[in-house]
PDB file of N, CA and C in Angstrom:
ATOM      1  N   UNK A   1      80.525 133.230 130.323  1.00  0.00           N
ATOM      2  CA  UNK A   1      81.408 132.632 131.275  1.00  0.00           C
ATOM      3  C   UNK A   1      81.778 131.215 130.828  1.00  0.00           C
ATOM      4  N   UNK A   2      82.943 131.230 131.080  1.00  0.00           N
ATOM      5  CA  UNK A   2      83.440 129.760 130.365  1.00  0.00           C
ATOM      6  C   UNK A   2      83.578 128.225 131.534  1.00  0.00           C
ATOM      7  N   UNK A   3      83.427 127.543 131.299  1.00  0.00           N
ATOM      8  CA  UNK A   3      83.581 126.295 132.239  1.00  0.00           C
ATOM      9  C   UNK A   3      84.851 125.727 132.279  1.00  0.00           C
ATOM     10  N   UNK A   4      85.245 125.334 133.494  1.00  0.00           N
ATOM     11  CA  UNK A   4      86.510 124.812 133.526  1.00  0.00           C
ATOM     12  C   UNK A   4      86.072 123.193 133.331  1.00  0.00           C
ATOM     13  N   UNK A   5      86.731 122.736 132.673  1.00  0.00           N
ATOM     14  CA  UNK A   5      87.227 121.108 132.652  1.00  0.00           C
ATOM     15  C   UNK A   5      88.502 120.541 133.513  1.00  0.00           C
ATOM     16  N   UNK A   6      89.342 120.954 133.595  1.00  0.00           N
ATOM     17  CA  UNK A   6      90.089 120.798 134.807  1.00  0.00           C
ATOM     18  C   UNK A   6      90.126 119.893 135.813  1.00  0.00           C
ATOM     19  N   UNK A   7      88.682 119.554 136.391  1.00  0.00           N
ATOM     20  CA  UNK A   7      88.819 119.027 137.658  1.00  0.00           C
ATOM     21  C   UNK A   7      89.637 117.607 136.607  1.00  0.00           C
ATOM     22  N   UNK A   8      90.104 116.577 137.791  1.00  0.00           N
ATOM     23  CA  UNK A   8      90.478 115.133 137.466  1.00  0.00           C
ATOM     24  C   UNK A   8      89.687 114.585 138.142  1.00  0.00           C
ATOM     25  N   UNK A   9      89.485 113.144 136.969  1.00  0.00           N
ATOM     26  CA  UNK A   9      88.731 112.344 137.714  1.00  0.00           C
ATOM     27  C   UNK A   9      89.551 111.690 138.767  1.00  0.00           C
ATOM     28  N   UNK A  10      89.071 111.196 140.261  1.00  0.00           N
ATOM     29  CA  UNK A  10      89.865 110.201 140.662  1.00  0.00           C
ATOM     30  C   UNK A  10      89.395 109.037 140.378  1.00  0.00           C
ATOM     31  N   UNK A  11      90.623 107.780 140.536  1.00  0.00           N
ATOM     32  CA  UNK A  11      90.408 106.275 140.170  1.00  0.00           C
ATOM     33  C   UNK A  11      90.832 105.638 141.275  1.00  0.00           C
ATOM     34  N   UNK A  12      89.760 104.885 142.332  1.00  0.00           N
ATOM     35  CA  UNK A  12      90.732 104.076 142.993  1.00  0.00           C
ATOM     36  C   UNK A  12      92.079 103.668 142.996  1.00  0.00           C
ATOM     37  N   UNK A  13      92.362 102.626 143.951  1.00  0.00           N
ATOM     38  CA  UNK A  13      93.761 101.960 143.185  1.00  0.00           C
ATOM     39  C   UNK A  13      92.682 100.228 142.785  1.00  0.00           C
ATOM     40  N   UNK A  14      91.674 100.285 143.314  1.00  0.00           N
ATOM     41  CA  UNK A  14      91.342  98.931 142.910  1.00  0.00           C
ATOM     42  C   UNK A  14      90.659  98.758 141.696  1.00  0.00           C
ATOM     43  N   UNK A  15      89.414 100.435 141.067  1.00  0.00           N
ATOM     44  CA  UNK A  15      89.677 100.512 140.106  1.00  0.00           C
ATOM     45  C   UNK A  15      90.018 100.626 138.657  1.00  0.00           C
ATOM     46  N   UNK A  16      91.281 101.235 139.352  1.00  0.00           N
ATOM     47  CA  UNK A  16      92.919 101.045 138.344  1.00  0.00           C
ATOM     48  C   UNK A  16      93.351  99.514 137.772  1.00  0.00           C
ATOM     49  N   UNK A  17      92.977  99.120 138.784  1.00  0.00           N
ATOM     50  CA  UNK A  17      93.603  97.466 139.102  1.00  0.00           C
ATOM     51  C   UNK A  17      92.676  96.858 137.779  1.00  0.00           C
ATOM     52  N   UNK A  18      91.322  96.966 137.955  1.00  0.00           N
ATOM     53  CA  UNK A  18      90.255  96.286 136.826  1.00  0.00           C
ATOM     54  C   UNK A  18      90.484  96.882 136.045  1.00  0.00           C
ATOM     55  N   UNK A  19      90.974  98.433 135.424  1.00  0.00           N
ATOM     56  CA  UNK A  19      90.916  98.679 134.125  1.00  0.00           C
ATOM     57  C   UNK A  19      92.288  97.899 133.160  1.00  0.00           C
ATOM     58  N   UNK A  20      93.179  97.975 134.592  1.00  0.00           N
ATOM     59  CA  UNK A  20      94.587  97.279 133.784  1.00  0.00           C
ATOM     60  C   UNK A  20      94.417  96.143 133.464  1.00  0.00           C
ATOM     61  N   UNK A  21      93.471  95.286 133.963  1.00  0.00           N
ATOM     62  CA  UNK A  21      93.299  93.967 133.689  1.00  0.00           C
ATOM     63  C   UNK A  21      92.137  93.423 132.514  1.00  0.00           C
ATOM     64  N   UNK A  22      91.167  94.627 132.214  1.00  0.00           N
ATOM     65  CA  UNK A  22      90.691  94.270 131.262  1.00  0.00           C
ATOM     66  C   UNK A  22      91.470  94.586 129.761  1.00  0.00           C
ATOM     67  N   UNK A  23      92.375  95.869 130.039  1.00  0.00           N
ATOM     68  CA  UNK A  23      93.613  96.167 128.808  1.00  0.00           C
ATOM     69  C   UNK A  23      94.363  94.765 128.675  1.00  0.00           C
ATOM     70  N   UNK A  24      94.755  94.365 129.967  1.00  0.00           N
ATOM     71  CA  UNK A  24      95.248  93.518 129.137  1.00  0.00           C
ATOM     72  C   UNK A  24      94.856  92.095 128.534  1.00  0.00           C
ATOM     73  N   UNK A  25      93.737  91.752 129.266  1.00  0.00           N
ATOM     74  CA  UNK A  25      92.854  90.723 128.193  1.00  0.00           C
ATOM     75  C   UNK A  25      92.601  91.346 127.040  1.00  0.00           C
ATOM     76  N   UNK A  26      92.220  92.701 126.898  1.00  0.00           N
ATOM     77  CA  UNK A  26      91.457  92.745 125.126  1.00  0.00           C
ATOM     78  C   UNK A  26      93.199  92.875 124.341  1.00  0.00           C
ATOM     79  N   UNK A  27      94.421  93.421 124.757  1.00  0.00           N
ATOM     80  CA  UNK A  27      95.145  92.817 123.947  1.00  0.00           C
ATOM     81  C   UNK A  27      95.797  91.976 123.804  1.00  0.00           C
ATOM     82  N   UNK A  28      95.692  90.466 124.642  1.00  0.00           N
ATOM     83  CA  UNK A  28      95.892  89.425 124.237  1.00  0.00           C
ATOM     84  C   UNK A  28      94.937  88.807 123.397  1.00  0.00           C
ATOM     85  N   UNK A  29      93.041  89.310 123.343  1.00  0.00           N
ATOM     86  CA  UNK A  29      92.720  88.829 122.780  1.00  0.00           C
ATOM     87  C   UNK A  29      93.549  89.436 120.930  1.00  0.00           C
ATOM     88  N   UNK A  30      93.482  90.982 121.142  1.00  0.00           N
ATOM     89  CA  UNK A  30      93.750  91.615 119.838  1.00  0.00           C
ATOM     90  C   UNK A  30      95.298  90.518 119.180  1.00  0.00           C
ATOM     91  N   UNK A  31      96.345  90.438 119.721  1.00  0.00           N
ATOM     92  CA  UNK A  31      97.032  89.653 119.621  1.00  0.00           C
ATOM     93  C   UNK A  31      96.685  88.282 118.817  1.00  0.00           C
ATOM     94  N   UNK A  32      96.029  87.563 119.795  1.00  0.00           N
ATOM     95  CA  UNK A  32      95.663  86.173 119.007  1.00  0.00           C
ATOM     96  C   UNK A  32      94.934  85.970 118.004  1.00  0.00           C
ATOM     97  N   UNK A  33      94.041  87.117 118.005  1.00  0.00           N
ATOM     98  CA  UNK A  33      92.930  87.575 116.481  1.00  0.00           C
ATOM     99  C   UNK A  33      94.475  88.136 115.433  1.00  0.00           C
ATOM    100  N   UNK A  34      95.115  88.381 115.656  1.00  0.00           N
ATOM    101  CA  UNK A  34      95.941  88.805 114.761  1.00  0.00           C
ATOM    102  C   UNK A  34      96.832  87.916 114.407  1.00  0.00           C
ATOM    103  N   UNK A  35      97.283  87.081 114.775  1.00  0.00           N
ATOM    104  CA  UNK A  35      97.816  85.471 114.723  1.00  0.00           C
ATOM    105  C   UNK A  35      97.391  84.396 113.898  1.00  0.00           C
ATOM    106  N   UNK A  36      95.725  84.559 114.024  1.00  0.00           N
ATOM    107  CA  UNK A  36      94.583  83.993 113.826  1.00  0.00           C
ATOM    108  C   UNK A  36      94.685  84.424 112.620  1.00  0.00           C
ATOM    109  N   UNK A  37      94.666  85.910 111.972  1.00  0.00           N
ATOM    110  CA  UNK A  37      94.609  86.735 110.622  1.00  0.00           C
ATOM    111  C   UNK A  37      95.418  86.002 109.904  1.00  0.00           C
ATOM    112  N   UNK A  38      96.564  86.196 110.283  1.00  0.00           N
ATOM    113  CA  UNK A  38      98.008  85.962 109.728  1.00  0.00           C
ATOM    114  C   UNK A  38      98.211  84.310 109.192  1.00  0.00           C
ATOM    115  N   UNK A  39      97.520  83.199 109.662  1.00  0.00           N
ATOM    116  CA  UNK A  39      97.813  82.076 109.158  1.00  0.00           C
ATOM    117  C   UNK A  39      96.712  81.834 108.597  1.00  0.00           C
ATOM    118  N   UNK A  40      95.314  82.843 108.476  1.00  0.00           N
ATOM    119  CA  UNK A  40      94.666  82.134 107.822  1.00  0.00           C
ATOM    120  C   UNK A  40      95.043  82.875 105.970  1.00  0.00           C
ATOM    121  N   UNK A  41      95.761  83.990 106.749  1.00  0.00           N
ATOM    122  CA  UNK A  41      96.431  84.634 105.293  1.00  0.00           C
ATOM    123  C   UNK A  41      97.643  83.390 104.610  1.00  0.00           C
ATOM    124  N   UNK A  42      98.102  83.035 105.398  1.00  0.00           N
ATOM    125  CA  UNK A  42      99.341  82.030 104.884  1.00  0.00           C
ATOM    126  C   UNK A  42      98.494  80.959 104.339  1.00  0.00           C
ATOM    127  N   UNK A  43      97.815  80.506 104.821  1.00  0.00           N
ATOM    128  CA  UNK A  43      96.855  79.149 104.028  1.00  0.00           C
ATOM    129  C   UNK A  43      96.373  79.454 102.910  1.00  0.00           C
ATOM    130  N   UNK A  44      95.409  80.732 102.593  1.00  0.00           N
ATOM    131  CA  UNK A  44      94.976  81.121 101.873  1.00  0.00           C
ATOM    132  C   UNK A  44      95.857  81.578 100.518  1.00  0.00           C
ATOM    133  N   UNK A  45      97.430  81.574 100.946  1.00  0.00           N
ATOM    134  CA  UNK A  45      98.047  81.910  99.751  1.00  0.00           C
ATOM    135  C   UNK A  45      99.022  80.638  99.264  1.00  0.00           C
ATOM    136  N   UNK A  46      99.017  80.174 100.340  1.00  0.00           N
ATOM    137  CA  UNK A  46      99.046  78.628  99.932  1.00  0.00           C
ATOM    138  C   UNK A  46      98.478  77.667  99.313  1.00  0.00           C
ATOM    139  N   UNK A  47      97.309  77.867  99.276  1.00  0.00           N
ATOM    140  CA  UNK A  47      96.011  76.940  99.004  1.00  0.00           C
ATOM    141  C   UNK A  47      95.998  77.423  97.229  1.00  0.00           C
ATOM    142  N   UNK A  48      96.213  78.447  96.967  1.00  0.00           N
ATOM    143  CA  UNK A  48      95.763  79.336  95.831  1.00  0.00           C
ATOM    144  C   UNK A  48      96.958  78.838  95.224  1.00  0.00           C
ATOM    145  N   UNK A  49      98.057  79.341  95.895  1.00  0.00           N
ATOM    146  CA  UNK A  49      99.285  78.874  94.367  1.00  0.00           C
ATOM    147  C   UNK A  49      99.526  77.345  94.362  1.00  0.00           C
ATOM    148  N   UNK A  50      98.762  76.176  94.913  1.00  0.00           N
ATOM    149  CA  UNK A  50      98.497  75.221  94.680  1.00  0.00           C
ATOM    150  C   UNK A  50      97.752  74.910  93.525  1.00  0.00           C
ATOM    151  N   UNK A  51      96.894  75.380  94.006  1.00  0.00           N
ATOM    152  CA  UNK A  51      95.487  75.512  92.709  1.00  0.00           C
ATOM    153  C   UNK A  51      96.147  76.149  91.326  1.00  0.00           C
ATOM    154  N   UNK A  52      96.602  76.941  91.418  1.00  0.00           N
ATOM    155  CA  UNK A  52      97.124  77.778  90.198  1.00  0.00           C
ATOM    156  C   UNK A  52      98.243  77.119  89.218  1.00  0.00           C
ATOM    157  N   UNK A  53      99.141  76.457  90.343  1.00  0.00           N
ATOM    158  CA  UNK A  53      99.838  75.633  89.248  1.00  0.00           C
ATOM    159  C   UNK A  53      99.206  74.545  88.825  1.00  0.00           C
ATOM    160  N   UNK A  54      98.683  73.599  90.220  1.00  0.00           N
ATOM    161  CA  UNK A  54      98.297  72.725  89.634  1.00  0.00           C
ATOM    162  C   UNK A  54      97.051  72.348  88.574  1.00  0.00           C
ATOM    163  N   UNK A  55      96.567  73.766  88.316  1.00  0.00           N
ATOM    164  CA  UNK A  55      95.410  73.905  86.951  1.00  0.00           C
ATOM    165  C   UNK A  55      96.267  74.559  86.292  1.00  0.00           C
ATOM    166  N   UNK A  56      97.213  74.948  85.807  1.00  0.00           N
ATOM    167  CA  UNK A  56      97.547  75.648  84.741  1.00  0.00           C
ATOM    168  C   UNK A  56      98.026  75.335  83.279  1.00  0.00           C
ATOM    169  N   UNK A  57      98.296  73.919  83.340  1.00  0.00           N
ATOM    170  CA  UNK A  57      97.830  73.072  82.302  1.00  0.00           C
ATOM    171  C   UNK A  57      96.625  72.904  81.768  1.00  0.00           C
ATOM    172  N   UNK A  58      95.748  72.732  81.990  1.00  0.00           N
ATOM    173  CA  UNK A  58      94.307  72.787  80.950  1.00  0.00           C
ATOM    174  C   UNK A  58      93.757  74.136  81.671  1.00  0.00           C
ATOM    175  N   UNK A  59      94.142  75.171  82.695  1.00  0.00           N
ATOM    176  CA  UNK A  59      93.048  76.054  82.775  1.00  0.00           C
ATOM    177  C   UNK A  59      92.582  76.130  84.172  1.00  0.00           C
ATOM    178  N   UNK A  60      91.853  77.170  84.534  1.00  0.00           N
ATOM    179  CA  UNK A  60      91.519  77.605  85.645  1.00  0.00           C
ATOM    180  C   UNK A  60      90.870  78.938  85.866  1.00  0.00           C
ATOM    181  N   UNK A  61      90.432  78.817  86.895  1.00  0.00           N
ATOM    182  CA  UNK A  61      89.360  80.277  87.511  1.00  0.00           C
ATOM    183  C   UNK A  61      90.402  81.922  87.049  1.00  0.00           C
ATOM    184  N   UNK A  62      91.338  81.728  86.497  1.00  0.00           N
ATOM    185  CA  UNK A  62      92.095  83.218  86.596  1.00  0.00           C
ATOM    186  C   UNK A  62      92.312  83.167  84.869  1.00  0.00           C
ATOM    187  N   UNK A  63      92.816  81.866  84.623  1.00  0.00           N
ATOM    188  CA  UNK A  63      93.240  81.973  82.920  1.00  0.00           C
ATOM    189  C   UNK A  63      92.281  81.909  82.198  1.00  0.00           C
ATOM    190  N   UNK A  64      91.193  80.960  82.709  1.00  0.00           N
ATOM    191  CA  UNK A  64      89.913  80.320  82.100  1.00  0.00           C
ATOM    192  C   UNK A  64      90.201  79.290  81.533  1.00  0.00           C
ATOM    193  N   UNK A  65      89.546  78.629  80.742  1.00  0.00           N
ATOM    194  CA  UNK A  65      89.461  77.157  80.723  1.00  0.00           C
ATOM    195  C   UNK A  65      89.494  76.710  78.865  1.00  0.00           C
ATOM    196  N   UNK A  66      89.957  77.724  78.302  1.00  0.00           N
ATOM    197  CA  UNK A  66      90.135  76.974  77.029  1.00  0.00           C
ATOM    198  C   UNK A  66      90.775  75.606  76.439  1.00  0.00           C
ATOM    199  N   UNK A  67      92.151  75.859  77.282  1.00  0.00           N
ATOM    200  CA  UNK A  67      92.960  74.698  77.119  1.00  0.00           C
ATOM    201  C   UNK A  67      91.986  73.341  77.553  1.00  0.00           C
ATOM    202  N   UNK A  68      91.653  73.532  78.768  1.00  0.00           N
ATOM    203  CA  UNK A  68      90.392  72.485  78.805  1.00  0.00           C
ATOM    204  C   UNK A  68      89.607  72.468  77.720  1.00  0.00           C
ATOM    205  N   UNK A  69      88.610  73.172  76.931  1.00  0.00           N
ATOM    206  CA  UNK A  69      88.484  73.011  76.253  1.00  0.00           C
ATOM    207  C   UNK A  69      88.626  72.715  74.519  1.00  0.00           C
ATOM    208  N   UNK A  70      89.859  72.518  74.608  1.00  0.00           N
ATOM    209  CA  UNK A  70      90.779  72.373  73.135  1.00  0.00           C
ATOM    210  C   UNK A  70      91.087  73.634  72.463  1.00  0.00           C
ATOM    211  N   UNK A  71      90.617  74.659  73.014  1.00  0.00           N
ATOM    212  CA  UNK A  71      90.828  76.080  71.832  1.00  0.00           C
ATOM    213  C   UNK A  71      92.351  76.969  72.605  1.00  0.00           C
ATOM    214  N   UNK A  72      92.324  76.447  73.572  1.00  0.00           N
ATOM    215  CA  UNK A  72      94.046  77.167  73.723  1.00  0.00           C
ATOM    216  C   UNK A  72      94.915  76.899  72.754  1.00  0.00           C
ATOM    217  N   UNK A  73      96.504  76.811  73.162  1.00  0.00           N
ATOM    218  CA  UNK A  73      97.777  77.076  72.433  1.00  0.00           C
ATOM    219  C   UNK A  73      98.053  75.411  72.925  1.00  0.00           C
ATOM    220  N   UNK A  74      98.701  74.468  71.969  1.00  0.00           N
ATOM    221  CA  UNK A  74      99.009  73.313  72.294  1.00  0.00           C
ATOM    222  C   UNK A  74     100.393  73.682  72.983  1.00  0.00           C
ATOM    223  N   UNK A  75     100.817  74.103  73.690  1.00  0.00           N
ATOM    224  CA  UNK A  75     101.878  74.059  74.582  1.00  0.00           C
ATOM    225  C   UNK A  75     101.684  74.180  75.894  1.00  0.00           C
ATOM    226  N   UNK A  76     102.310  73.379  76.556  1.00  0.00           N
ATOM    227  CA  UNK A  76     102.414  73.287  78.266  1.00  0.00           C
ATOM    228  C   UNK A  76     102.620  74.769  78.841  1.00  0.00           C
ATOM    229  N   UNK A  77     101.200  75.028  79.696  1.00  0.00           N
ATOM    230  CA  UNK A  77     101.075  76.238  80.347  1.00  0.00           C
ATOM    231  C   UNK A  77     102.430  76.429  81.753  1.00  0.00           C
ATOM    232  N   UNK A  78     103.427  77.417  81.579  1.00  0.00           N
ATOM    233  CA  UNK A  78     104.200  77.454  82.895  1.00  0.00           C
ATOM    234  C   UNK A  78     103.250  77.603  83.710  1.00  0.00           C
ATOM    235  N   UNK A  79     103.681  76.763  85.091  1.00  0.00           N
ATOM    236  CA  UNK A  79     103.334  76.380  86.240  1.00  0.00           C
ATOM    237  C   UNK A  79     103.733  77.963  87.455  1.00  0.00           C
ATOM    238  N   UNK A  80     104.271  78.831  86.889  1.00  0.00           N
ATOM    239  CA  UNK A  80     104.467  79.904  87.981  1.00  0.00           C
ATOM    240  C   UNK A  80     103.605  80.220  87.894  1.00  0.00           C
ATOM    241  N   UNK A  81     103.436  80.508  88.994  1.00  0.00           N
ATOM    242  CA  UNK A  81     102.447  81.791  89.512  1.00  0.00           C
ATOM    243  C   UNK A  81     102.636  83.232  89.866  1.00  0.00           C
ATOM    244  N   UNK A  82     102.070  84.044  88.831  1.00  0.00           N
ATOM    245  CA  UNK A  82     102.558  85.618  89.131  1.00  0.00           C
ATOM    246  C   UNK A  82     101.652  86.197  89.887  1.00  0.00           C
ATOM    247  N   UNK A  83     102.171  87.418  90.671  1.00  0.00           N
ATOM    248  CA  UNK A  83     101.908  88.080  91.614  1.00  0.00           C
ATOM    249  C   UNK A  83      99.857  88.380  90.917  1.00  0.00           C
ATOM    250  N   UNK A  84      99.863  88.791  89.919  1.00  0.00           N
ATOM    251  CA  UNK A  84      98.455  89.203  89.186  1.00  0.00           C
ATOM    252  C   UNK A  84      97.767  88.117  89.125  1.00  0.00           C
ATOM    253  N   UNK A  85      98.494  87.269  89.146  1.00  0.00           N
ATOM    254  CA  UNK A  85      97.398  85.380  89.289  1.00  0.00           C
ATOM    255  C   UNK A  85      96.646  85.295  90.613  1.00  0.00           C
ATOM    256  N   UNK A  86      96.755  86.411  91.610  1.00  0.00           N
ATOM    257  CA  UNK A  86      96.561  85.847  92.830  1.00  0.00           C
ATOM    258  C   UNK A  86      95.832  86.627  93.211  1.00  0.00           C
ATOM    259  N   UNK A  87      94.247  86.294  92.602  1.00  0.00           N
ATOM    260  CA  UNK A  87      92.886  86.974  92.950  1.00  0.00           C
ATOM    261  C   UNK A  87      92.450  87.167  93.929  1.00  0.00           C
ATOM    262  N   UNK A  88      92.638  85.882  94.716  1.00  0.00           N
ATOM    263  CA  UNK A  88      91.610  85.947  96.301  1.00  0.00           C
ATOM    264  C   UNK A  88      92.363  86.195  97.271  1.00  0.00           C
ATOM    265  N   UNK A  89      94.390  85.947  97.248  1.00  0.00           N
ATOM    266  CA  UNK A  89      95.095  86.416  98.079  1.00  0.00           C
ATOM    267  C   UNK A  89      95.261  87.988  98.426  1.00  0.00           C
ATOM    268  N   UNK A  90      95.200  88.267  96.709  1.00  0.00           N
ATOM    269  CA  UNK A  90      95.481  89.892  96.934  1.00  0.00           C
ATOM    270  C   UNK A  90      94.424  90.603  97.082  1.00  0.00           C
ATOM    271  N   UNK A  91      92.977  89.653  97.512  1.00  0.00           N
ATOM    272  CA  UNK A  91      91.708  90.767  97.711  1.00  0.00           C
ATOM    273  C   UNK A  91      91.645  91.006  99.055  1.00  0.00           C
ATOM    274  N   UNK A  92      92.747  90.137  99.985  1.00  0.00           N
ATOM    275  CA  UNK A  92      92.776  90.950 101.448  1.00  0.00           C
ATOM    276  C   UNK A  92      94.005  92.123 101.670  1.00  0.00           C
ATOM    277  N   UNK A  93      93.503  93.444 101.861  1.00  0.00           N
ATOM    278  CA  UNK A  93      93.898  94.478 102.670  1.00  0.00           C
ATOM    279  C   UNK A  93      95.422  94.263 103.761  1.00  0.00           C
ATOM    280  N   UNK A  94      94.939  93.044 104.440  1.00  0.00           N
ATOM    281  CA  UNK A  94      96.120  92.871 105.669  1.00  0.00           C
ATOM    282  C   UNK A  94      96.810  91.806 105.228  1.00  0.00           C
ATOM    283  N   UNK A  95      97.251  91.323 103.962  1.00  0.00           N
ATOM    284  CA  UNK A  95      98.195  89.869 103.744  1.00  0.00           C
ATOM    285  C   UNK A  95      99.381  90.509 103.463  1.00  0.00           C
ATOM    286  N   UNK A  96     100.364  90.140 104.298  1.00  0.00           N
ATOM    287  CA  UNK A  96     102.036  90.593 104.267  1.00  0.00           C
ATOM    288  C   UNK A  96     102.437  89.822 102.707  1.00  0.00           C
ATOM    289  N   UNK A  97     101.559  89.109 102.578  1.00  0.00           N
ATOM    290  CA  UNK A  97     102.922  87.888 101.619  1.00  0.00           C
ATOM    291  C   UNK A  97     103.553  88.335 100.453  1.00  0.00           C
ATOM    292  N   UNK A  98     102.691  89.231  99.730  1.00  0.00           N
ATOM    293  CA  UNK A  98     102.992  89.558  98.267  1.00  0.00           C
ATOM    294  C   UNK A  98     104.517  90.257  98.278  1.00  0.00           C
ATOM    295  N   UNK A  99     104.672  90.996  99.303  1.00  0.00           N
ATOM    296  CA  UNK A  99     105.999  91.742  99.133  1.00  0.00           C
ATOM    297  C   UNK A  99     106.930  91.044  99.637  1.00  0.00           C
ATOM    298  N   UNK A 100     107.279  89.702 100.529  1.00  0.00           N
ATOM    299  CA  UNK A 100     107.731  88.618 101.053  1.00  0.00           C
ATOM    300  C   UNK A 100     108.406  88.337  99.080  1.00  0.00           C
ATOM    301  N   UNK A 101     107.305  87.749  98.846  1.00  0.00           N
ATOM    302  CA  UNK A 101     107.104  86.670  97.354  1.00  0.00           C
ATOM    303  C   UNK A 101     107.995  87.328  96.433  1.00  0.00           C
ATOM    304  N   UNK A 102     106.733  88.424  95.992  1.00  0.00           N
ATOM    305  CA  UNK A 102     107.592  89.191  94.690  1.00  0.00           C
ATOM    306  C   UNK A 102     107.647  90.807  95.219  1.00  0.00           C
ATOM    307  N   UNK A 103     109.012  90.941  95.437  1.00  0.00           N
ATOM    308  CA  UNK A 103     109.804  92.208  96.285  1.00  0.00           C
ATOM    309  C   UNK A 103     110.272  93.295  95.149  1.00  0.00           C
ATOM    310  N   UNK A 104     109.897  92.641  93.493  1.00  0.00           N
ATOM    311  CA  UNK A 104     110.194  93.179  92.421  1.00  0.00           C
ATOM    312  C   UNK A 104     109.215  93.783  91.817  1.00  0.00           C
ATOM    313  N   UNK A 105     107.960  93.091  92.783  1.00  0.00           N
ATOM    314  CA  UNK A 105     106.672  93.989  91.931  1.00  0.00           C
ATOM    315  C   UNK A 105     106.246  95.510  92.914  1.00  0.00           C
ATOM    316  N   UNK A 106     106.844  95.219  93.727  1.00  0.00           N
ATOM    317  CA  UNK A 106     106.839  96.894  94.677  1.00  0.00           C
ATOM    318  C   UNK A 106     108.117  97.778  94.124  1.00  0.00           C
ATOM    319  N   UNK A 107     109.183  97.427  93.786  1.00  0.00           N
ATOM    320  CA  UNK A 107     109.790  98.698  93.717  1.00  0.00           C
ATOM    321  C   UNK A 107     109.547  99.137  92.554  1.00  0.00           C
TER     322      UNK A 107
END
C-alpha cells in the first residue's frame, strides 16, 4: 500500500510574514557579499597590473628576476600586461574582468 504525500502543509499568514522576511534579509545579505566579491575582485586586479608593470623592468614574481639580476636581455622589458601575467587574478573562479580586458583571448 502506497502513502499519499498530498496533504499541504498549512502556513499561517503571520508565519508567511517571518519566512518572507527572513528571504529577504538573506538576499540582501547574498547581494552585499556579492558587491563585497566584486570590488575586492577589482582591487585585486588592480593591485596586480600595478605590480606587473611596475616590476617589469628588472623582474618580478611571474617573469622572475634575472634582469634584476644582470643575466636577462639588456633591453627595456614592455610594461603590458598580458592576460597569462595575471596569476592571482585569474586564480579566482568568480572575477568578471579578464573578458572585460582581453575580449580577444576568449574568442
Amino acid at each position: 500500500m502506497e502513502r499519499s504525500h498530498s496533504k499541504k502543509a498549512e502556513v499561517s499568514g503571520t508565519e508567511l510574514q517571518k519566512i518572507r522576511d527572513i528571504l529577504n534579509r538573506l538576499e540582501d545579505r547574498l547581494r552585499k557579499t556579492k558587491k563585497g566579491l566584486e570590488a575586492t575582485e577589482r582591487a585585486l586586479w588592480k593591485a596586480e597590473e600595478s605590480y606587473l608593470e611596475d616590476t617589469a623592468a628588472m623582474g618580478n614574481i611571474v617573469k622572475g628576476f634575472d634582469r634584476f639580476r644582470g643575466k636577462g636581455t639588456s633591453g627595456h622589458a614592455s610594461g603590458k600586461v598580458r592576460l597569462s601575467d595575471r596569476i592571482f587574478s585569474q586564480s579566482s573562479l568568480t572575477n568578471p574582468y579578464p573578458v572585460e580586458y582581453y575580449p580577444e583571448a576568449y574568442t
